[in-house]
C-alpha atoms as a PDB file:
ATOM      1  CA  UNK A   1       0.000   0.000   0.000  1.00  0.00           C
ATOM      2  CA  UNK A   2       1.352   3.514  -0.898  1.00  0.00           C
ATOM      3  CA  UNK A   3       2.267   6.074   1.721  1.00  0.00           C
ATOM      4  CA  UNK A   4       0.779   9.630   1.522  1.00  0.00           C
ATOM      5  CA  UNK A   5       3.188  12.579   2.999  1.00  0.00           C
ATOM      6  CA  UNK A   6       2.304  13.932   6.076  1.00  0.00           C
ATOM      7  CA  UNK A   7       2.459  17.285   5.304  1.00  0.00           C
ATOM      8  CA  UNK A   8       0.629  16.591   2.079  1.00  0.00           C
ATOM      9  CA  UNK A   9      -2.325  14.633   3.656  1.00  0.00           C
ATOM     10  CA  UNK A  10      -2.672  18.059   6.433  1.00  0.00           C
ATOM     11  CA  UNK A  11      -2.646  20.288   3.403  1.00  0.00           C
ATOM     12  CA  UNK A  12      -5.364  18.309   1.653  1.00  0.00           C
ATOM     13  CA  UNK A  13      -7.561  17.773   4.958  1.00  0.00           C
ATOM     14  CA  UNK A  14      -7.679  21.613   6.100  1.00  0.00           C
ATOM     15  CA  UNK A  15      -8.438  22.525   2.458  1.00  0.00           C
ATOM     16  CA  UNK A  16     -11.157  19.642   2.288  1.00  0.00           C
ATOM     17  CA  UNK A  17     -12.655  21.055   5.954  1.00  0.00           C
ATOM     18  CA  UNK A  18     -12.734  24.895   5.038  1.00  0.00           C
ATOM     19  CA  UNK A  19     -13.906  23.974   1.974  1.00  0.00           C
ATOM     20  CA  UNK A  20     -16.574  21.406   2.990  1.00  0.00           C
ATOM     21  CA  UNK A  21     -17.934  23.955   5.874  1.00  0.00           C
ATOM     22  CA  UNK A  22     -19.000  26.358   3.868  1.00  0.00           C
ATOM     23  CA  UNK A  23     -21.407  24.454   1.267  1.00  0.00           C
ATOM     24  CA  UNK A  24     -23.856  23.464   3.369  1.00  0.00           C
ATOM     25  CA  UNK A  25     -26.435  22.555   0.980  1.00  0.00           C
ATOM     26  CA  UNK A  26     -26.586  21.893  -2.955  1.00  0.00           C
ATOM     27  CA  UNK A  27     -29.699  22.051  -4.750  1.00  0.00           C
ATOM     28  CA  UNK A  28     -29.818  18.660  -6.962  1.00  0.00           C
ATOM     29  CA  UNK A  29     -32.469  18.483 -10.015  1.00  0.00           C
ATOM     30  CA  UNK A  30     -32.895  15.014  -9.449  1.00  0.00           C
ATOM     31  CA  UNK A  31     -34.550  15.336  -6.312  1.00  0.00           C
ATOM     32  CA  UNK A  32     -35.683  18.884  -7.074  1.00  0.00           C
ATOM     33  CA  UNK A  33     -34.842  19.542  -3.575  1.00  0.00           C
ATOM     34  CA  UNK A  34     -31.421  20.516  -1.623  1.00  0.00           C
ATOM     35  CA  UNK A  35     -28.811  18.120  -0.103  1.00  0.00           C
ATOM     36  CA  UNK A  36     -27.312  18.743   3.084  1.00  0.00           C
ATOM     37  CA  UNK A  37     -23.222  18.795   3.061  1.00  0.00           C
ATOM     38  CA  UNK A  38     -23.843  18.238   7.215  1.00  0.00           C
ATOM     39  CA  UNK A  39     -20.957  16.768   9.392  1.00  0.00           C
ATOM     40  CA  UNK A  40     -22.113  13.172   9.078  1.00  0.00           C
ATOM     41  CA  UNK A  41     -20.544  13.435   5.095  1.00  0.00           C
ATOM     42  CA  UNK A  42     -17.348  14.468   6.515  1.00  0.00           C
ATOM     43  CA  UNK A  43     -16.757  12.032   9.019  1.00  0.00           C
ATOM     44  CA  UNK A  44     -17.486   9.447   6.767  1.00  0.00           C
ATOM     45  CA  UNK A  45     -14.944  10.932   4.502  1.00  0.00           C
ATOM     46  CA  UNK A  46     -12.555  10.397   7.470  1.00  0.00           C
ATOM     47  CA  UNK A  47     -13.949   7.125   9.603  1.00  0.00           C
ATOM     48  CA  UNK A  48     -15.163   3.834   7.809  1.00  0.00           C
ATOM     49  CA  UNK A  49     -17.276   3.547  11.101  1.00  0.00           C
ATOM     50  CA  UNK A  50     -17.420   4.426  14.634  1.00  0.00           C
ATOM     51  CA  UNK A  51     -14.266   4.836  15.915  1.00  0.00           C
ATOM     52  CA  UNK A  52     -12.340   3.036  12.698  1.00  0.00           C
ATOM     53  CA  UNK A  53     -10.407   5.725  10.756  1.00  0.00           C
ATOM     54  CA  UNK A  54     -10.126   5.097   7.109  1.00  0.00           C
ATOM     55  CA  UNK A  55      -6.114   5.001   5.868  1.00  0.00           C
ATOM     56  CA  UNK A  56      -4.516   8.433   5.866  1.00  0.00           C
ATOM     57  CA  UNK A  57      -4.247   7.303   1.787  1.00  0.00           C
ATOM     58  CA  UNK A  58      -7.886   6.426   1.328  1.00  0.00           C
ATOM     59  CA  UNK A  59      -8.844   9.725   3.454  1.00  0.00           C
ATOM     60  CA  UNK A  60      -6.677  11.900   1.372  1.00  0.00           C
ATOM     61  CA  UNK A  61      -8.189  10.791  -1.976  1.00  0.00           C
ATOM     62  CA  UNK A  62     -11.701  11.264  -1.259  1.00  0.00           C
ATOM     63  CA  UNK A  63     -10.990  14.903   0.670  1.00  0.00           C
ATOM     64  CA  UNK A  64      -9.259  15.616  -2.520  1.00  0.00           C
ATOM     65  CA  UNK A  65     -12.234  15.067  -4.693  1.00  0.00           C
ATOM     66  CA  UNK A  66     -14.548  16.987  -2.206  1.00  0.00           C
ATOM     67  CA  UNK A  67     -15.173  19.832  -4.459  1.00  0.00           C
ATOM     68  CA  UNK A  68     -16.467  17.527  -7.322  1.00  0.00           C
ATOM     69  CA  UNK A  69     -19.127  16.015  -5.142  1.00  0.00           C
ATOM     70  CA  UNK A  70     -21.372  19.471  -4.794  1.00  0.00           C
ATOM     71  CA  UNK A  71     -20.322  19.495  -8.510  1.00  0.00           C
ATOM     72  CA  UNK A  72     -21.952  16.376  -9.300  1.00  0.00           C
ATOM     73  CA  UNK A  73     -24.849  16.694  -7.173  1.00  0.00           C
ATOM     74  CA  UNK A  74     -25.477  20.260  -8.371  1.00  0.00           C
ATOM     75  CA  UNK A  75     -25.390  18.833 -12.292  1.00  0.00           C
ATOM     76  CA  UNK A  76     -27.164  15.633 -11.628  1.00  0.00           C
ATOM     77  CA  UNK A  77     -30.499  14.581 -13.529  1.00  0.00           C
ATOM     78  CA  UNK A  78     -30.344  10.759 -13.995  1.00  0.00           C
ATOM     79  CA  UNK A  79     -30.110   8.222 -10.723  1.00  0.00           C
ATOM     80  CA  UNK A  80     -27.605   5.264 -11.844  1.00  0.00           C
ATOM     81  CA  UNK A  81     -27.945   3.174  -8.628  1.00  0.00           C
ATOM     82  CA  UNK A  82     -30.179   2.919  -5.477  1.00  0.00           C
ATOM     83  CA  UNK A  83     -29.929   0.989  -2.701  1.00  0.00           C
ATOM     84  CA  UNK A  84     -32.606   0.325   0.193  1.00  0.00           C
ATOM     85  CA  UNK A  85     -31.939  -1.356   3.243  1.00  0.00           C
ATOM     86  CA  UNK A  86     -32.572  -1.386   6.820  1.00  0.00           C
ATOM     87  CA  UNK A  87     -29.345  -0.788   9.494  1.00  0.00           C
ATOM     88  CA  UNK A  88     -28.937   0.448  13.046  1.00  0.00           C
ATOM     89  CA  UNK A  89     -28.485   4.123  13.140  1.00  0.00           C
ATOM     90  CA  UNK A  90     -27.187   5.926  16.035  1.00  0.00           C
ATOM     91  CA  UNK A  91     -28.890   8.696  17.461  1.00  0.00           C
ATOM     92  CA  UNK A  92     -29.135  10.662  20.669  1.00  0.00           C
ATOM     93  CA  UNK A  93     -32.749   9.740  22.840  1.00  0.00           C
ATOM     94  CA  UNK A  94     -33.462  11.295  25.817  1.00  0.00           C
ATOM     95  CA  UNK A  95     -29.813  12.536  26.378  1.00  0.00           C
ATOM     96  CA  UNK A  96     -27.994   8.938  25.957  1.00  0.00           C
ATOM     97  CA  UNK A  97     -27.018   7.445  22.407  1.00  0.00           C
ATOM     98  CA  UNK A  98     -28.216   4.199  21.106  1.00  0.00           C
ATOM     99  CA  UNK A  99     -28.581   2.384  17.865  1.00  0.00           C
ATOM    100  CA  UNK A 100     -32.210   2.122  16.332  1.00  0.00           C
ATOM    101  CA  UNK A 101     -33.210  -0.320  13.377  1.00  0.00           C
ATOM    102  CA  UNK A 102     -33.856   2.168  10.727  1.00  0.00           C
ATOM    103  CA  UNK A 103     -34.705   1.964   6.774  1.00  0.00           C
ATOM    104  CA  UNK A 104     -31.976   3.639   4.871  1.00  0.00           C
ATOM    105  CA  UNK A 105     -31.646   4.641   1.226  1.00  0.00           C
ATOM    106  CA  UNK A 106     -28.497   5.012  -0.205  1.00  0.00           C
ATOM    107  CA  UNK A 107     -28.614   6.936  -4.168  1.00  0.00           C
ATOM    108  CA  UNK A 108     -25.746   6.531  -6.491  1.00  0.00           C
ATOM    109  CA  UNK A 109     -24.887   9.415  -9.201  1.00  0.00           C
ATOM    110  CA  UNK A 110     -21.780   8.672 -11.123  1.00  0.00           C
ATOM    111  CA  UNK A 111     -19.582  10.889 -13.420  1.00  0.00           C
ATOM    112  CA  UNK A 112     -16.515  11.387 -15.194  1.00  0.00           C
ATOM    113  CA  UNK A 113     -15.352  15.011 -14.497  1.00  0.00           C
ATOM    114  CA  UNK A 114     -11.762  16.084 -15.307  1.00  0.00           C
ATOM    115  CA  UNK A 115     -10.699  12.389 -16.004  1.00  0.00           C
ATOM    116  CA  UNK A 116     -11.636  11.845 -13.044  1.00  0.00           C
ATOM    117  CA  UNK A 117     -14.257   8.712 -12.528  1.00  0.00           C
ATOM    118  CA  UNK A 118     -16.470   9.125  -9.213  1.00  0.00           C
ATOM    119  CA  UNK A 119     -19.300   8.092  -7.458  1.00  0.00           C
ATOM    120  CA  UNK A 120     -21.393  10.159  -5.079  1.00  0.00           C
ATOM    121  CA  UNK A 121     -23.553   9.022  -2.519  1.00  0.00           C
ATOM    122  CA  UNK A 122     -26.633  10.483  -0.873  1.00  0.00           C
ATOM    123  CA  UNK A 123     -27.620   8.922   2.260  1.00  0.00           C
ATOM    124  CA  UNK A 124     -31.250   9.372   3.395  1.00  0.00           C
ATOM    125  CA  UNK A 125     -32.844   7.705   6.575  1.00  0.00           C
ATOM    126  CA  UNK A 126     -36.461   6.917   6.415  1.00  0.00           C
ATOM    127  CA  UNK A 127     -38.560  10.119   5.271  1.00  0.00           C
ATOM    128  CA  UNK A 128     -35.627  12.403   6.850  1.00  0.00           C
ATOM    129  CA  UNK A 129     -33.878  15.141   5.170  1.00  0.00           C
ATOM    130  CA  UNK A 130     -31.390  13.675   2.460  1.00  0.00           C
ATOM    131  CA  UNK A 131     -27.588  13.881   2.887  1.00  0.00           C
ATOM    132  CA  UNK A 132     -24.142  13.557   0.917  1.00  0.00           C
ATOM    133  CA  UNK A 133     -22.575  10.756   2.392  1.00  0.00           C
ATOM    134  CA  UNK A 134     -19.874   9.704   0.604  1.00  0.00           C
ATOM    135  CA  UNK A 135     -17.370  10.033  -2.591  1.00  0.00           C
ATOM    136  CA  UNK A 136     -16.024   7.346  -4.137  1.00  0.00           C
ATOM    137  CA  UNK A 137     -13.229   7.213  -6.606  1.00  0.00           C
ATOM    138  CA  UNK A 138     -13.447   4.990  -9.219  1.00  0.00           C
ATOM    139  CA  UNK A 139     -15.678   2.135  -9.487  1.00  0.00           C
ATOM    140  CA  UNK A 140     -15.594  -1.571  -8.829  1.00  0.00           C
ATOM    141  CA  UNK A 141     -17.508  -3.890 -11.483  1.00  0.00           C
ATOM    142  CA  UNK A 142     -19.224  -7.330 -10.835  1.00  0.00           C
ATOM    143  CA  UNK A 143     -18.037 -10.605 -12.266  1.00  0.00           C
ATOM    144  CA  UNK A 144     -20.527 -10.009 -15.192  1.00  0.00           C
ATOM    145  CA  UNK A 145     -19.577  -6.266 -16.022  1.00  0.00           C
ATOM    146  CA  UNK A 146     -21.943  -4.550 -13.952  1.00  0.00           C
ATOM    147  CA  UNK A 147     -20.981  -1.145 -12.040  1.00  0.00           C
ATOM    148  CA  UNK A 148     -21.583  -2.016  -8.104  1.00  0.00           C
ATOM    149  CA  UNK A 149     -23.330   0.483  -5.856  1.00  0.00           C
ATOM    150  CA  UNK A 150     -20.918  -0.453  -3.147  1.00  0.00           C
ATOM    151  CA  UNK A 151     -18.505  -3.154  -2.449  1.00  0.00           C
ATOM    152  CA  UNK A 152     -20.140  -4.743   0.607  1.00  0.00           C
ATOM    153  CA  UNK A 153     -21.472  -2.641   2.783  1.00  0.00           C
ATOM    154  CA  UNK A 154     -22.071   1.219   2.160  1.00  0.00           C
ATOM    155  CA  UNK A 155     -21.808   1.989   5.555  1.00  0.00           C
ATOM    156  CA  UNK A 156     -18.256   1.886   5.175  1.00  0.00           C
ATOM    157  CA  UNK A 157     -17.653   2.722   1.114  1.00  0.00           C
END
């Protein structure tokens, strides 16, 4: 696995954070509706799951491509994946945290911007507000030649 410079990776992740803060939402035409660039995208971006950080290598690619995500979603008519599914979600109750069983819906717009192959991800949990989630560089493909959505489980994609 290739190393990433320190100084490099810091460079790339205050850019990515001053950058990400101040989008806050991006009005898609798919949807007809805007998507929230909220701090759940981010850590995501950062952490493959509570308390797991993602690679400083894997981290540093998809803060690099932050800026085409609101470009994407901004530009996007056409769905190319969705994915439903129901997972445990954690959320604060009554002042304590806990995990709930929760439907989630997980929506897939792909593009090719500056030679630059991507998938975005907009996260959604039951009938609440609609989310980016993640970006995803490049694309994995099935055995028969079909693009996947995600590459086990998009908690962690």
């Amino acid at each position: 696995m290739k190393e990433i410079d320190s100084a490099k990776f810091e460079k790339a992740k205050v850019y990515a954070e001053e950058y990400y803060s101040k989008i806050g939402e991006i009005y898609c035409p798919y949807f007809q509706e805007k998507i929230a660039f909220n701090a759940m995208g981010l850590e995501h971006l950062k952490f493959k799951g509570r308390n797991r950080a993602r690679s400083p290598l894997d981290q540093y690619v998809r803060l690099r491509l932050i800026s085409l995500a609101s470009e994407i979603i901004s530009k996007s008519h056409t769905l190319q994946g969705l994915l439903e599914r129901k997972n445990f979600e954690r959320e604060k109750t009554q002042g304590k945290w806990q995990s709930t069983l929760r439907q989630i819906s997980y929506y897939e717009f792909v593009a090719v911007i500056k030679r630059t192959r991507v998938r975005v991800i907009v996260k959604q949990v039951e009938a609440g507000r609609k989310y980016f989630w993640s970006i995803i560089p490049f694309w994995k493909m099935d055995s028969i030649g079909n693009r996947k959505l995600h590459n086990g489980n998009p908690e962690e994609d």
